[in-house]
N, C-alpha and C. Protein backbone atom coordinates (compact mmCIF):
# COMPACT_ATOMS: atom_id res chain seq x y z
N UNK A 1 12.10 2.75 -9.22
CA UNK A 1 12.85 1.61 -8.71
C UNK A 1 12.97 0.51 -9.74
N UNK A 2 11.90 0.32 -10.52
CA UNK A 2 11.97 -0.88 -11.20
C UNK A 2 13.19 -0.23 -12.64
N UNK A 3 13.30 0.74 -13.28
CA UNK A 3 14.33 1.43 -14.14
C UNK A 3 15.56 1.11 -13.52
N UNK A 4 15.97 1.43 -12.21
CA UNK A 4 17.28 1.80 -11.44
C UNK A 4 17.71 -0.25 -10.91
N UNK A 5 16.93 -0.91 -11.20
CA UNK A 5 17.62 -2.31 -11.14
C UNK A 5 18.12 -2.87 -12.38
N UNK A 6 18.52 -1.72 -13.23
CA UNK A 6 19.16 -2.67 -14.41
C UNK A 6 20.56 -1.59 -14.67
N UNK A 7 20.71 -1.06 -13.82
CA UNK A 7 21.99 -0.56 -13.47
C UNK A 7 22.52 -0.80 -11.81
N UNK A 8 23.09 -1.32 -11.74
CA UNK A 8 23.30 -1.65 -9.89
C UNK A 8 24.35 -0.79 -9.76
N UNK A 9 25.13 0.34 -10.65
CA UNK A 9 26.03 1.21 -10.48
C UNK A 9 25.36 2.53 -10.18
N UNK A 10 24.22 2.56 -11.20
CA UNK A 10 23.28 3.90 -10.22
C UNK A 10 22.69 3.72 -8.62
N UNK A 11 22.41 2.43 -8.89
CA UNK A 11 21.39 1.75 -7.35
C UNK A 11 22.60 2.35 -5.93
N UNK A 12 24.24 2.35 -6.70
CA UNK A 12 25.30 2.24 -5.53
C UNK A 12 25.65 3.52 -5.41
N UNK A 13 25.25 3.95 -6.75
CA UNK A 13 25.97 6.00 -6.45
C UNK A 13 24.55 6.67 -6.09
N UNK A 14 23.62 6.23 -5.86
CA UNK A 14 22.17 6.55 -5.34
C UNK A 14 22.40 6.32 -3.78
N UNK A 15 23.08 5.06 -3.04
CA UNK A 15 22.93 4.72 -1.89
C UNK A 15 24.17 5.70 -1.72
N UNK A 16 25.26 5.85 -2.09
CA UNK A 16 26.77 6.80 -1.27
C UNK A 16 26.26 8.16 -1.33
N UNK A 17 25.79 8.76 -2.44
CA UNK A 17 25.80 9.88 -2.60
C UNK A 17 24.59 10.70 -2.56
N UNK A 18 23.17 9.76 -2.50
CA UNK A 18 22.20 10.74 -2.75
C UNK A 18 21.15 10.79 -2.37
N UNK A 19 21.52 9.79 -0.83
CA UNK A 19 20.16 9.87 0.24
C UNK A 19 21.02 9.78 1.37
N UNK A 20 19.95 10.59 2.36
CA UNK A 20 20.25 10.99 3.86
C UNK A 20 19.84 9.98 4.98
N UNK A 21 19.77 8.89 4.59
CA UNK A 21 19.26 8.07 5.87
C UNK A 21 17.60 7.27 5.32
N UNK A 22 17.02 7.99 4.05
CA UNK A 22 15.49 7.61 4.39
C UNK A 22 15.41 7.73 2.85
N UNK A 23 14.66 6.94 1.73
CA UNK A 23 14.31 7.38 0.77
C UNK A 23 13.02 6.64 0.17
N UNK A 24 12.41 7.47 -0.31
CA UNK A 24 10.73 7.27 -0.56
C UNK A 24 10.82 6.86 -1.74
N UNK A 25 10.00 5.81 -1.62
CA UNK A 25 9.87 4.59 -3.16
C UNK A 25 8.03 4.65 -3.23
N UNK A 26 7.82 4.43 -4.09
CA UNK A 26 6.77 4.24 -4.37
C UNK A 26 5.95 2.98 -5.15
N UNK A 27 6.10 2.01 -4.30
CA UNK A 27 5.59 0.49 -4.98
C UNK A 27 3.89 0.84 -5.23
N UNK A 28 3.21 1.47 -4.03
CA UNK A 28 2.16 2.32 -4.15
C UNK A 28 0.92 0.94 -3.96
N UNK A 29 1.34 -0.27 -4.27
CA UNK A 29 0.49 -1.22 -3.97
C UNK A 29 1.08 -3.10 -4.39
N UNK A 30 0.44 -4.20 -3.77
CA UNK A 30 0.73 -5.27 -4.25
C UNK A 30 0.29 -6.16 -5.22
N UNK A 31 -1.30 -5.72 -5.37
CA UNK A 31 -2.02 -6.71 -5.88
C UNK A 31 -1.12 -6.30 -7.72
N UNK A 32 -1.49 -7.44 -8.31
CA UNK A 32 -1.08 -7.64 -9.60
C UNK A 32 -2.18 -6.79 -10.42
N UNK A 33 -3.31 -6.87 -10.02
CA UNK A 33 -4.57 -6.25 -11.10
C UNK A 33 -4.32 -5.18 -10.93
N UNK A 34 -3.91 -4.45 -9.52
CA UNK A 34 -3.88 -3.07 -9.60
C UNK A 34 -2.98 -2.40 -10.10
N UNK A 35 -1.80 -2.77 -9.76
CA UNK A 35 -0.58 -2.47 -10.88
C UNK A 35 -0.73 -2.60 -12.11
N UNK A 36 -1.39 -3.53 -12.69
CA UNK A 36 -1.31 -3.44 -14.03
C UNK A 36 -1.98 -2.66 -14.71
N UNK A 37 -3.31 -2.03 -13.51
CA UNK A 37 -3.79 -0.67 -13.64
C UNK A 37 -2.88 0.82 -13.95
N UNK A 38 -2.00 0.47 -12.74
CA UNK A 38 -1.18 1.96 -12.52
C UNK A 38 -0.09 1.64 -13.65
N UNK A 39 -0.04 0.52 -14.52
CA UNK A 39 1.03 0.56 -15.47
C UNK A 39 2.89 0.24 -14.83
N UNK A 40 2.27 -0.28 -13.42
CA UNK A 40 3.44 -0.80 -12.86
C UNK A 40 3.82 -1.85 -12.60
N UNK A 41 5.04 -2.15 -12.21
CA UNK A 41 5.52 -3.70 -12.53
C UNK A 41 5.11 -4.57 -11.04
N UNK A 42 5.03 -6.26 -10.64
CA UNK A 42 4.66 -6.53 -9.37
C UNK A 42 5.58 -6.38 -8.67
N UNK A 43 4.88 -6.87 -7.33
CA UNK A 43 5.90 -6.20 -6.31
C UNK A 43 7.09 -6.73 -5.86
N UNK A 44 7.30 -7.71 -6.78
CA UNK A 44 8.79 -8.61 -7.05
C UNK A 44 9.65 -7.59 -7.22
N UNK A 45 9.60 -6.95 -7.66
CA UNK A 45 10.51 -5.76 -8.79
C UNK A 45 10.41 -4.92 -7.39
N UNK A 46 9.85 -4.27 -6.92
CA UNK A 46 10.43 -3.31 -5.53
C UNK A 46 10.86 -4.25 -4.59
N UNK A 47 10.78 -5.16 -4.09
CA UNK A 47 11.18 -6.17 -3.47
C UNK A 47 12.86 -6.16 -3.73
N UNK A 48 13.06 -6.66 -5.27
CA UNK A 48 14.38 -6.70 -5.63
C UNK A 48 15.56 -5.06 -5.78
N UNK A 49 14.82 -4.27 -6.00
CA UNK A 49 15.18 -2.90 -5.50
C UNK A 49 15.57 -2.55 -4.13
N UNK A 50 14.37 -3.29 -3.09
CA UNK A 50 14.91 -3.10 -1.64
C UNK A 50 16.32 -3.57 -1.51
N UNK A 51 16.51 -5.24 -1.92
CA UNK A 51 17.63 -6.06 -1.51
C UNK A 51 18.65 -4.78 -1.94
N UNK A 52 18.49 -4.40 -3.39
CA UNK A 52 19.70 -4.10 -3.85
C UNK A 52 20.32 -2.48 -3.19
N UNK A 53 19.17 -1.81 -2.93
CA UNK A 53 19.34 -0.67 -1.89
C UNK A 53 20.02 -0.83 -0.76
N UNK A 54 19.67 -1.87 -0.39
CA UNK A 54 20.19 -2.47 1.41
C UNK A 54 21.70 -2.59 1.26
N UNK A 55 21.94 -3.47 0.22
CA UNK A 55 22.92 -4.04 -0.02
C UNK A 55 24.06 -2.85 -0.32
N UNK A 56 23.62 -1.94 -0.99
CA UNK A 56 24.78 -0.95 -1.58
C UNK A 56 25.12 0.11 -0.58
N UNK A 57 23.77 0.43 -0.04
CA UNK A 57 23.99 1.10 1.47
C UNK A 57 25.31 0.29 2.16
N UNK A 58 24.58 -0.97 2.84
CA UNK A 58 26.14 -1.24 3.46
C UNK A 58 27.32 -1.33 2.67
N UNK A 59 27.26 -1.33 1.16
CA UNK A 59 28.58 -1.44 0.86
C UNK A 59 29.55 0.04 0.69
N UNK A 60 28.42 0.59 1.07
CA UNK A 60 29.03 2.31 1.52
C UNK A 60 29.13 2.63 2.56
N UNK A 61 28.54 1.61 3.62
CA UNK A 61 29.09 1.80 5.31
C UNK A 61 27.70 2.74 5.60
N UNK A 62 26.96 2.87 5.13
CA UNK A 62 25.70 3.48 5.51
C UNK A 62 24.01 2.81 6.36
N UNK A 63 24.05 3.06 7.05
CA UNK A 63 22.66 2.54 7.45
C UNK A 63 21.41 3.48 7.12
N UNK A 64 20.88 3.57 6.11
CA UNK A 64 19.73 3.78 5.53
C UNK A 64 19.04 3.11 5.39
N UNK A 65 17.61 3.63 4.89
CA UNK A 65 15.75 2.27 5.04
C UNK A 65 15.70 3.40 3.59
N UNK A 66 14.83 2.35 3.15
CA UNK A 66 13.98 3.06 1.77
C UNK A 66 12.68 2.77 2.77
N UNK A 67 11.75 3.95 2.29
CA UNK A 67 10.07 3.95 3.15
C UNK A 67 9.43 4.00 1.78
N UNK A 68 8.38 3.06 1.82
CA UNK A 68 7.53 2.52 0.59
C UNK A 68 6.08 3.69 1.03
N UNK A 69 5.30 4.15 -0.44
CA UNK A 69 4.34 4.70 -0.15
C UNK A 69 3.41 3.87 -1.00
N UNK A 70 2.08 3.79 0.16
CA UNK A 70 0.70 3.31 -0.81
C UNK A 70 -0.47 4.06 -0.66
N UNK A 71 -1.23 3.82 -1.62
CA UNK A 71 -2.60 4.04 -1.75
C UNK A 71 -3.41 3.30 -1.76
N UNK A 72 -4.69 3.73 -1.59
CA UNK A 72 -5.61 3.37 -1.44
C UNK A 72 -6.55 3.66 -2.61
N UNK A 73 -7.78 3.15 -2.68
CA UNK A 73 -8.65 3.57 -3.73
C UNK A 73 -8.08 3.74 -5.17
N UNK A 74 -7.47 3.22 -5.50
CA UNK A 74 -7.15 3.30 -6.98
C UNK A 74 -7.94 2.74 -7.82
N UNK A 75 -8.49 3.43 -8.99
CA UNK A 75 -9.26 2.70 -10.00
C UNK A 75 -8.57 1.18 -9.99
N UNK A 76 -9.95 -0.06 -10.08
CA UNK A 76 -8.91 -1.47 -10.06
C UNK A 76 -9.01 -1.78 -8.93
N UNK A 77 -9.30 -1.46 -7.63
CA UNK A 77 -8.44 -1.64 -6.69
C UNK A 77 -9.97 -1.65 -6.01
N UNK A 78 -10.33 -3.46 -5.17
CA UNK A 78 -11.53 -3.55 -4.38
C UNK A 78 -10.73 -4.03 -2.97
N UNK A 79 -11.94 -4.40 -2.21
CA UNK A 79 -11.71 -4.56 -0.89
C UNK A 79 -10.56 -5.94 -0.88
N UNK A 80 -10.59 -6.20 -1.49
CA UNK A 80 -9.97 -7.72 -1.19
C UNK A 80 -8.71 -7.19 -1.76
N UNK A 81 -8.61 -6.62 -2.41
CA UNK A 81 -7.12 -5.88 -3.26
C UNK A 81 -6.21 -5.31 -1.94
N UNK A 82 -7.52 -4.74 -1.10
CA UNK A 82 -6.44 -3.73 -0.25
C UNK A 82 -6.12 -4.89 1.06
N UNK A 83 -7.33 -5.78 1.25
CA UNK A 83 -6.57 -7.13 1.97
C UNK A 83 -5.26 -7.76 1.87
N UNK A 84 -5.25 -8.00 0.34
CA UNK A 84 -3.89 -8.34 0.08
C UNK A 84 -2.81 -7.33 0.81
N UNK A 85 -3.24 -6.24 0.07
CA UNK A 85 -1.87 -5.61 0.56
C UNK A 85 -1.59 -5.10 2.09
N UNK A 86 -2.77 -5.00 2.81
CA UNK A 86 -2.83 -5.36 4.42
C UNK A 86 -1.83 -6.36 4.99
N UNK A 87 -1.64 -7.80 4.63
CA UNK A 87 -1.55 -8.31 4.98
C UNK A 87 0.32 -9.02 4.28
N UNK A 88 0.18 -8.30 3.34
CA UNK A 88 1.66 -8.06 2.84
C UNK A 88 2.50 -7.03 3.67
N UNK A 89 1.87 -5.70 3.98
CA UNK A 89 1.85 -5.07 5.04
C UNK A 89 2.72 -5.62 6.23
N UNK A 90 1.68 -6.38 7.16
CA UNK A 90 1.81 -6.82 8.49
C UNK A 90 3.15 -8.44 8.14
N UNK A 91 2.91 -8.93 6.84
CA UNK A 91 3.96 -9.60 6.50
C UNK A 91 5.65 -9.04 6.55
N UNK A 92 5.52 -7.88 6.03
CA UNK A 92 6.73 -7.26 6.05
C UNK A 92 7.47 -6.24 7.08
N UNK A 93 6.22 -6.54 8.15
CA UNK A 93 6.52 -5.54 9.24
C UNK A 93 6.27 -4.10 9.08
N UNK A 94 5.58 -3.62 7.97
CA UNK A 94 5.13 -2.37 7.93
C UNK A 94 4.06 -1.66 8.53
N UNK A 95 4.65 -0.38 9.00
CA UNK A 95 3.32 0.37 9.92
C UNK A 95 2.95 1.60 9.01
N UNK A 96 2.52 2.09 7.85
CA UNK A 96 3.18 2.94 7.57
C UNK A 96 1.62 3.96 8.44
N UNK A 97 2.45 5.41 8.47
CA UNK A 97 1.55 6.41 9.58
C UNK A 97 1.00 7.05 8.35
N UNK A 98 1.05 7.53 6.97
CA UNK A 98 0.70 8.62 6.39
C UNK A 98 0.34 7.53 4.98
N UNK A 99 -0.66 7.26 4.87
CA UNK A 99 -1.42 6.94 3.57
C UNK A 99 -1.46 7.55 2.72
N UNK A 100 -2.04 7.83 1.41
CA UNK A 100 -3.21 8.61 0.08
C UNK A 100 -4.03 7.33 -0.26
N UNK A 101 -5.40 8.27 0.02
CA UNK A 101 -6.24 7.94 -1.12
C UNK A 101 -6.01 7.84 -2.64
N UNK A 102 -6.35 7.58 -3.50
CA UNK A 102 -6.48 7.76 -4.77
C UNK A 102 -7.48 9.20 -4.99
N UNK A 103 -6.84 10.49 -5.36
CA UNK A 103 -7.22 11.73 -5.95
C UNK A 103 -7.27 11.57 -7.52
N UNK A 104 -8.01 12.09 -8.52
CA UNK A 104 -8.06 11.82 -9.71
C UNK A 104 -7.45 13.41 -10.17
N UNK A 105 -6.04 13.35 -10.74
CA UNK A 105 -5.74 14.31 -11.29
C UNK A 105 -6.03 14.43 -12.99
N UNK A 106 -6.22 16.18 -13.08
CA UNK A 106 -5.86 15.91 -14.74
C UNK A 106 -4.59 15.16 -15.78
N UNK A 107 -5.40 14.75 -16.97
CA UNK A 107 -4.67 14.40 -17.87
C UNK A 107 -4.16 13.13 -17.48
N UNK A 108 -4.38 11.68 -16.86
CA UNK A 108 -4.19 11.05 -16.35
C UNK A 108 -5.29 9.46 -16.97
N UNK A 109 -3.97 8.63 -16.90
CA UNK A 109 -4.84 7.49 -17.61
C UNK A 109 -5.77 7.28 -16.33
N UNK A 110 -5.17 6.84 -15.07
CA UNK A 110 -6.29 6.44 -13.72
C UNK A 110 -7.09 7.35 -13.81
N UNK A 111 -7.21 9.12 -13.87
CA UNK A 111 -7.88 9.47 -13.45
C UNK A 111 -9.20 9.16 -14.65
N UNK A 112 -9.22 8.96 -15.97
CA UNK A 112 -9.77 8.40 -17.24
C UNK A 112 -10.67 7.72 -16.69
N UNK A 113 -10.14 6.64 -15.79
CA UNK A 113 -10.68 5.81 -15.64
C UNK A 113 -11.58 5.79 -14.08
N UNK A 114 -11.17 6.42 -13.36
CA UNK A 114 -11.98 6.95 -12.19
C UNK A 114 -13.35 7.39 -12.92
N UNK A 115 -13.19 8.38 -13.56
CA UNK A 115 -14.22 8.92 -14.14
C UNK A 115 -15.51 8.41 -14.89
N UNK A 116 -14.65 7.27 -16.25
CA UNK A 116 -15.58 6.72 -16.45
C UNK A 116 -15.46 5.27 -16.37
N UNK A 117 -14.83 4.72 -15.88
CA UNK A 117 -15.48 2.93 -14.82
C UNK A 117 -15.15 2.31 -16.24
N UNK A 118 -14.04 2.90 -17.21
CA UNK A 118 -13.63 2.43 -18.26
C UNK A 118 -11.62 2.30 -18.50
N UNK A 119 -11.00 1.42 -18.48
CA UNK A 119 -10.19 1.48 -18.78
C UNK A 119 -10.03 1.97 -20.16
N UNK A 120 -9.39 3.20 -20.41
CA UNK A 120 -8.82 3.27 -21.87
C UNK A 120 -8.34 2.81 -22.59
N UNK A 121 -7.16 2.07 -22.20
CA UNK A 121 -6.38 1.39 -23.19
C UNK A 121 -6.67 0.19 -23.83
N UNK A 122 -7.57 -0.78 -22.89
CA UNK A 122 -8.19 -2.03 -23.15
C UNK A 122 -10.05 -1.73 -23.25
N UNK A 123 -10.61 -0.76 -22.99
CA UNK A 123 -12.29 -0.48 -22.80
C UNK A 123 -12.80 -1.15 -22.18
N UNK A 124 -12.12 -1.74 -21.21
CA UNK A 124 -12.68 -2.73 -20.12
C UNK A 124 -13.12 -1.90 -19.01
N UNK A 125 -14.31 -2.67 -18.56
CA UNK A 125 -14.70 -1.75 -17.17
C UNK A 125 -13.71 -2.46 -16.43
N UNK A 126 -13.44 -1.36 -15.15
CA UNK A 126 -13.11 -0.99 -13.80
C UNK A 126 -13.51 -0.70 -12.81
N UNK A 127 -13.47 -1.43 -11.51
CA UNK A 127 -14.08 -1.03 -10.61
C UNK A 127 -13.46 0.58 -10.13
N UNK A 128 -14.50 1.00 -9.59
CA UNK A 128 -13.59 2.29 -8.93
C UNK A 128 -14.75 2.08 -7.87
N UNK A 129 -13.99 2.22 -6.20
CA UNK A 129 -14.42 2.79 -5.01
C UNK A 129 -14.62 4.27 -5.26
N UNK A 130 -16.20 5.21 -5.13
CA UNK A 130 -16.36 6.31 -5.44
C UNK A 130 -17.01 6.99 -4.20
N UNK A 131 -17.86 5.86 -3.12
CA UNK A 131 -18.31 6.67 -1.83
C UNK A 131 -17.35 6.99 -0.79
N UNK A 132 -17.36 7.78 0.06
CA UNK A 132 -16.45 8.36 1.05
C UNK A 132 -16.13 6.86 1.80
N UNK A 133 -18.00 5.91 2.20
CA UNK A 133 -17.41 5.22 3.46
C UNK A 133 -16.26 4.18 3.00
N UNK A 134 -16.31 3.46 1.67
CA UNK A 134 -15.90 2.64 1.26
C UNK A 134 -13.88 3.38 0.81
N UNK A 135 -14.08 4.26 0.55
CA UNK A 135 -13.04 4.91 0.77
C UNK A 135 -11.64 5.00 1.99
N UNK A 136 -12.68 5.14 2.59
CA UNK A 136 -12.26 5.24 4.13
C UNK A 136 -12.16 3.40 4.69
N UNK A 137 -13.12 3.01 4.00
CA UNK A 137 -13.03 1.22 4.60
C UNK A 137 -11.16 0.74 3.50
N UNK A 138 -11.21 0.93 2.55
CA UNK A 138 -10.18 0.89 1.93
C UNK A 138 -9.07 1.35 3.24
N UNK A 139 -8.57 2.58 3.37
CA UNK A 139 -7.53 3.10 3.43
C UNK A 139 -7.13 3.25 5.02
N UNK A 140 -8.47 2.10 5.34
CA UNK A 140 -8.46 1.48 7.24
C UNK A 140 -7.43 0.34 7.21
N UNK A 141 -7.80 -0.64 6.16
CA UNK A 141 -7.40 -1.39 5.77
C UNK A 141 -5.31 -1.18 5.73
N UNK A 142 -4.86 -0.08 5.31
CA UNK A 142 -3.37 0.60 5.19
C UNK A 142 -3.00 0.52 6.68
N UNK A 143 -4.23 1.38 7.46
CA UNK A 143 -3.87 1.28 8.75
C UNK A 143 -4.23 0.52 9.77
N UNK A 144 -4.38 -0.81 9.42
CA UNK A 144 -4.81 -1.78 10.19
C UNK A 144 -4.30 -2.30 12.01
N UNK A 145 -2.60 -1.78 11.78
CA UNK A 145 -2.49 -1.84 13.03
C UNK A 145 -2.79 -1.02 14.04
N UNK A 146 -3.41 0.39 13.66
CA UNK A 146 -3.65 1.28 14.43
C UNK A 146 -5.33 1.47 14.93
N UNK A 147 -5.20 1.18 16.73
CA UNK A 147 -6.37 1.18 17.22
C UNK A 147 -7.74 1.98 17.08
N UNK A 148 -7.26 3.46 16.56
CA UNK A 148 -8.06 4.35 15.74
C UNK A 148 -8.88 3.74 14.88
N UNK A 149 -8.14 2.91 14.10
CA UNK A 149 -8.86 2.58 12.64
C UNK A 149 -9.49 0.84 12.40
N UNK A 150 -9.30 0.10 13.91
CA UNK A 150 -9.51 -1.02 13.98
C UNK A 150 -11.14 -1.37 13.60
N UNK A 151 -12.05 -0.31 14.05
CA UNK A 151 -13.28 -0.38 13.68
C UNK A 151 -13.56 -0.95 12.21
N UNK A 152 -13.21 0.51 11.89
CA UNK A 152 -13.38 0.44 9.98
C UNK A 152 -12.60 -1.15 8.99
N UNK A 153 -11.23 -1.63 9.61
CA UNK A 153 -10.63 -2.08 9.27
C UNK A 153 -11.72 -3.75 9.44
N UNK A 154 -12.27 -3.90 10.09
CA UNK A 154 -13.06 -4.51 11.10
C UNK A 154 -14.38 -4.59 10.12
N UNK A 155 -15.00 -3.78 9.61
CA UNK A 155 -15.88 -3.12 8.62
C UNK A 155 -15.81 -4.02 7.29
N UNK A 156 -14.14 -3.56 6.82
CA UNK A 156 -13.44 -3.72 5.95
C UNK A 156 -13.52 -4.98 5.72
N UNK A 157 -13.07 -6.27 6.30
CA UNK A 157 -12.73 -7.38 6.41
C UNK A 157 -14.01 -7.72 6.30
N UNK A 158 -14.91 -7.86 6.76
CA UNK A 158 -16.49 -8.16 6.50
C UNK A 158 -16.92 -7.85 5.38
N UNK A 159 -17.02 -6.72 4.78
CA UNK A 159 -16.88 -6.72 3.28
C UNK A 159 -16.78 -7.74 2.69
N UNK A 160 -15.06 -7.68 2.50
CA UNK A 160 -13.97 -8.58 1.91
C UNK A 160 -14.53 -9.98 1.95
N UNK A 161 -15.02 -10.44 2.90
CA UNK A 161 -15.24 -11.17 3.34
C UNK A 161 -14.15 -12.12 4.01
N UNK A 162 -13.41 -11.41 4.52
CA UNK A 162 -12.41 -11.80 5.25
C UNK A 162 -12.29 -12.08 7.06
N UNK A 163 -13.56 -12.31 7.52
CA UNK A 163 -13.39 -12.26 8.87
C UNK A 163 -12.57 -13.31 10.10
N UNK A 164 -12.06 -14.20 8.94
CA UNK A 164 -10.69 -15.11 9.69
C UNK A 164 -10.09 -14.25 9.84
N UNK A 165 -9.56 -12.96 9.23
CA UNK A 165 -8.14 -12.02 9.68
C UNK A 165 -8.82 -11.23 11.13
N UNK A 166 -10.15 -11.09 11.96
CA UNK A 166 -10.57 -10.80 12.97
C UNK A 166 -9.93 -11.71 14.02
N UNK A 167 -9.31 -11.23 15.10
CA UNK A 167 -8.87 -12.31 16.15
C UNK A 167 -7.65 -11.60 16.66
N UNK A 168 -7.62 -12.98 17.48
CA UNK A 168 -5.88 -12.51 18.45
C UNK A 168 -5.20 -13.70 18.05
N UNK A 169 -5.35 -14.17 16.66
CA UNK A 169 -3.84 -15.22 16.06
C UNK A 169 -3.08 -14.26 15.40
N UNK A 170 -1.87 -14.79 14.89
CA UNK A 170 -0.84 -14.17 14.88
C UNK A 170 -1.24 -13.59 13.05
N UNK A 171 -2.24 -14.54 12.50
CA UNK A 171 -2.15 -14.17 11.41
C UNK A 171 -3.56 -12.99 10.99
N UNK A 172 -4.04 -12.91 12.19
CA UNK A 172 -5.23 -11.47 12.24
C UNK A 172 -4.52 -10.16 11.78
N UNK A 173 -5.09 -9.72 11.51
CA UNK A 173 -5.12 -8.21 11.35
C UNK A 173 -5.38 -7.28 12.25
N UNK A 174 -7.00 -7.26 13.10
CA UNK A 174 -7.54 -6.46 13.96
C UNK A 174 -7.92 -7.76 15.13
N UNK A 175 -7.71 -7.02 15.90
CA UNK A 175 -8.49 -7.76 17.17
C UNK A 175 -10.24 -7.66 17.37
N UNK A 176 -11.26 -8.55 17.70
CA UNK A 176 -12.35 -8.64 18.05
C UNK A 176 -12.84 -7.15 18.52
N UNK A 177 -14.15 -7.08 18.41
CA UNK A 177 -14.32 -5.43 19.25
C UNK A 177 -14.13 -6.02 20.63
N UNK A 178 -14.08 -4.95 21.07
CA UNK A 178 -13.68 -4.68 22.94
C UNK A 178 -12.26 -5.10 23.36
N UNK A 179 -11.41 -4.58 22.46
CA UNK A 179 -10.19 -4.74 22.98
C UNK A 179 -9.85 -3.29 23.71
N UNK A 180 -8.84 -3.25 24.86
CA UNK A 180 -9.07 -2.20 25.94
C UNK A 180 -8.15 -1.04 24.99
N UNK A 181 -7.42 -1.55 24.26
CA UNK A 181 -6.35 -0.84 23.32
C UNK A 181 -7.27 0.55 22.54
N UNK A 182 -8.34 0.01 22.20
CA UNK A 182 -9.03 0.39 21.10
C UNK A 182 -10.06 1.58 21.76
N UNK A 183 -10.54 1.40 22.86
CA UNK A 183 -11.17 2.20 23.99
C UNK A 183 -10.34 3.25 24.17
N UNK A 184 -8.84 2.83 24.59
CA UNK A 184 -8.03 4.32 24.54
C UNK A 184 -7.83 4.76 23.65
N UNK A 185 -7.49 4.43 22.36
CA UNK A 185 -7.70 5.58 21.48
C UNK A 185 -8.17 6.49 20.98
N UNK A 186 -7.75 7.88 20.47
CA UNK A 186 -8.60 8.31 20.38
C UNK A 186 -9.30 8.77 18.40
N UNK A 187 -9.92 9.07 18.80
CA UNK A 187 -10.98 9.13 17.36
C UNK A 187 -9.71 9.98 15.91
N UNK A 188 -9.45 9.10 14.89
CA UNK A 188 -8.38 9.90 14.26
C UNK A 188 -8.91 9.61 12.90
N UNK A 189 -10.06 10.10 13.05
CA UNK A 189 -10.65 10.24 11.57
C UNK A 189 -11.21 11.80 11.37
């Protein structure tokens, strides 16, 4: 996305000709530290990709959505990182249903750095989330609106040290325990 905004003639023969209604972008996260991890630009730059997607769609008479994908756990990337983007999230009206963790593939600068808690390019340490629970507290955090995951998310924020986003104001995240919502759900871990 961030390549395809310095042509707005691809951005328009991309929206007429070469999506079906839905197309998967990958901003993958908000915070600035973490991107500059993944070697990607902030989230100004998919932001300005959306407008210009939207825009060329209708100027092709099309109603299409671009669907953004994120992760979780990325080398770089602590509890308060995934707060941010929680809450950029619930800012933008996003629910998304299907997350990733951060997997460390071969041959890979992140995965370099998963491994050894060293950025390569600069030899700076990096945090990396490496236990399952904290993993899982991360990528609760993605799914914050969902009653399944309100616990962990709940978890999460305590961490963070974020427990103003606990509540029923508009600018919470999770509701208090014993909400009746959360009782019916069922276990989706």
């Amino acid at each position: 996305y961030d390549l395809a905004q310095r042509s707005p003639e691809y951005v328009a023969a991309l929206a007429e000709n070469h999506v079906g209604g839905h197309l998967s972008v990958a901003p993958e996260h908000v915070s600035a530290r973490v991107l500059d991890k993944m070697k990607k630009p902030g989230i100004a730059s998919y932001e300005r990709f959306k407008e210009m997607f939207s825009c060329a769609s209708k100027e092709a008479g099309k109603q299409q959505y671009e669907i953004p994908y994120f992760i979780s756990g990325h080398p770089g990337c602590d509890m308060s990182d995934m707060v941010e983007l929680a809450l950029w999230l619930k800012r933008e009206g996003y629910r998304p249903r299907q997350v990733q963790d951060f997997i460390p593939t071969p041959m890979s600068i992140a995965s370099a750095m998963y491994w050894t808690g060293i950025d390569p390019l600069t030899m700076e340490p990096v945090y990396v989330a490496r236990g399952l629970k904290e993993k899982r507290l991360q990528k609760s955090l993605l799914l914050y609106w969902n009653p399944e995951w309100w616990e962990d998310a709940r978890e999460a924020l305590q961490v963070a040290g974020r427990r103003d986003l606990i509540g029923r104001g508009p600018e919470c995240l999770v509701p208090p325990p014993g909400d009746p919502r959360e009782r019916q759900a069922s276990p989706g871990r």
